[in-house]
C-alpha atoms as a PDB file:
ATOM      1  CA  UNK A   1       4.024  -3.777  -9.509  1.00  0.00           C
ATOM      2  CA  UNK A   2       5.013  -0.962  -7.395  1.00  0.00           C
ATOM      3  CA  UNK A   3       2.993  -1.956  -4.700  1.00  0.00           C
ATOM      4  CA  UNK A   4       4.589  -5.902  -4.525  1.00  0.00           C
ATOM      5  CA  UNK A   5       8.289  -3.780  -4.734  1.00  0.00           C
ATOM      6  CA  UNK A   6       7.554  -1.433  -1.852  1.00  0.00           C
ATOM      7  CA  UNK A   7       6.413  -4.812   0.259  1.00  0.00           C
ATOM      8  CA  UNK A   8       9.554  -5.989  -0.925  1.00  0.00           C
ATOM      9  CA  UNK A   9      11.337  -3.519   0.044  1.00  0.00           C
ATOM     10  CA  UNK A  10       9.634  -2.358   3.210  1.00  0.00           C
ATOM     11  CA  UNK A  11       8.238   0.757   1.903  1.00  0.00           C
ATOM     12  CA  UNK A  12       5.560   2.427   3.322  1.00  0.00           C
ATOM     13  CA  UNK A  13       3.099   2.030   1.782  1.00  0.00           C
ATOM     14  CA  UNK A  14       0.715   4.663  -0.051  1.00  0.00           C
ATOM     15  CA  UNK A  15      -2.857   5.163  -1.853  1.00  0.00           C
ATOM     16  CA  UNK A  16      -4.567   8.189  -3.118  1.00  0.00           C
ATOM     17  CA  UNK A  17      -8.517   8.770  -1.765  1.00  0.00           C
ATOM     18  CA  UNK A  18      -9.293   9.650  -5.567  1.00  0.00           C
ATOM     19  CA  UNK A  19      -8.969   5.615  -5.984  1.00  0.00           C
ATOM     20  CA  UNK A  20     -12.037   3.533  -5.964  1.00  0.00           C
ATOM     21  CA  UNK A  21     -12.040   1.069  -2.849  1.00  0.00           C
ATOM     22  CA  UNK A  22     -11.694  -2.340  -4.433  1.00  0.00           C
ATOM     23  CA  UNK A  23      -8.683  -1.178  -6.214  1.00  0.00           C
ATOM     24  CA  UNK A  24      -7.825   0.502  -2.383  1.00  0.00           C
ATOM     25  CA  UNK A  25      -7.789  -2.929  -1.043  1.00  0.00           C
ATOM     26  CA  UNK A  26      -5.862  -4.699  -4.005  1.00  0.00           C
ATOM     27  CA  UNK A  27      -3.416  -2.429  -3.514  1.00  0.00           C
ATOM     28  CA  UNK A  28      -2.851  -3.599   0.161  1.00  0.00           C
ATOM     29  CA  UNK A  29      -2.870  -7.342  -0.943  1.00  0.00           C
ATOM     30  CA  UNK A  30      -0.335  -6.617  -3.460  1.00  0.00           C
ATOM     31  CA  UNK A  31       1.782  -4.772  -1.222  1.00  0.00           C
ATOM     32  CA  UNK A  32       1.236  -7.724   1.462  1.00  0.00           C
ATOM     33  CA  UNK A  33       1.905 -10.204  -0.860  1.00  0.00           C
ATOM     34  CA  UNK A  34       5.532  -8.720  -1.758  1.00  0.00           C
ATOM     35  CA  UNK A  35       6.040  -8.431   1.930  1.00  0.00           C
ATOM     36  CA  UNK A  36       5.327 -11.690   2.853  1.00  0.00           C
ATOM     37  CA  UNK A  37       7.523 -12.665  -0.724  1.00  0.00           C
ATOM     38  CA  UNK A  38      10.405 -10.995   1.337  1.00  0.00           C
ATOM     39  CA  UNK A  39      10.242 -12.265   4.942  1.00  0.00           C
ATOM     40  CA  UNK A  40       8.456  -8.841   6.101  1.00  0.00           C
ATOM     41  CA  UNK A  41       5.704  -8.405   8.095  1.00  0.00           C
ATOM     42  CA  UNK A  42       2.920  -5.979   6.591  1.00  0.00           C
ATOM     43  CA  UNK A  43       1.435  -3.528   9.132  1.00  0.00           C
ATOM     44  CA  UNK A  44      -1.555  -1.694   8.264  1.00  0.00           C
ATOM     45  CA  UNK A  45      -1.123   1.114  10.423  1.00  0.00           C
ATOM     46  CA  UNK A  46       2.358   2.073   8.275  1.00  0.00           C
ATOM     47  CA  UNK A  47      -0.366   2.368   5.395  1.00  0.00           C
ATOM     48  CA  UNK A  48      -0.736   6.043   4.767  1.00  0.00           C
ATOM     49  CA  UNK A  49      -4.225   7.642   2.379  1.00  0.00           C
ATOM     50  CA  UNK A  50      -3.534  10.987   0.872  1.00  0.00           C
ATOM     51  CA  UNK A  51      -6.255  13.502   0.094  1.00  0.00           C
ATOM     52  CA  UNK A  52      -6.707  16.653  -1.766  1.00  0.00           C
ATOM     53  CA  UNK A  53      -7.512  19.760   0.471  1.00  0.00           C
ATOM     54  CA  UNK A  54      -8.732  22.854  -1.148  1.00  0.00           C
ATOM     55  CA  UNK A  55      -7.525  26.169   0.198  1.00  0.00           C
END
């Protein structure tokens, strides 16, 4: 749900590297699917991955 909203909306968008790929990749057809919903273009390179670092 908050993936289709911030397609929507034209959020960018945002996944977490603890998250197992196939979910990864639903994510992004969520998100495009809101987008598209809204009249907005999707673009993968907005899409950002976050990872842990240790220090």
């Amino acid at each position: 749900m908050a993936a289709r909203t911030g397609g929507q909306r034209g959020f960018i968008p945002i996944s977490i590297n603890l998250t197992p790929v196939e979910k990864v990749k639903r994510q992004w057809d969520i998100y495009s699917e809101g987008a598209f919903g809204a009249g907005r273009e999707p673009d993968r390179s907005q899409w950002r991955i976050s990872r842990s670092i240790f220090v």
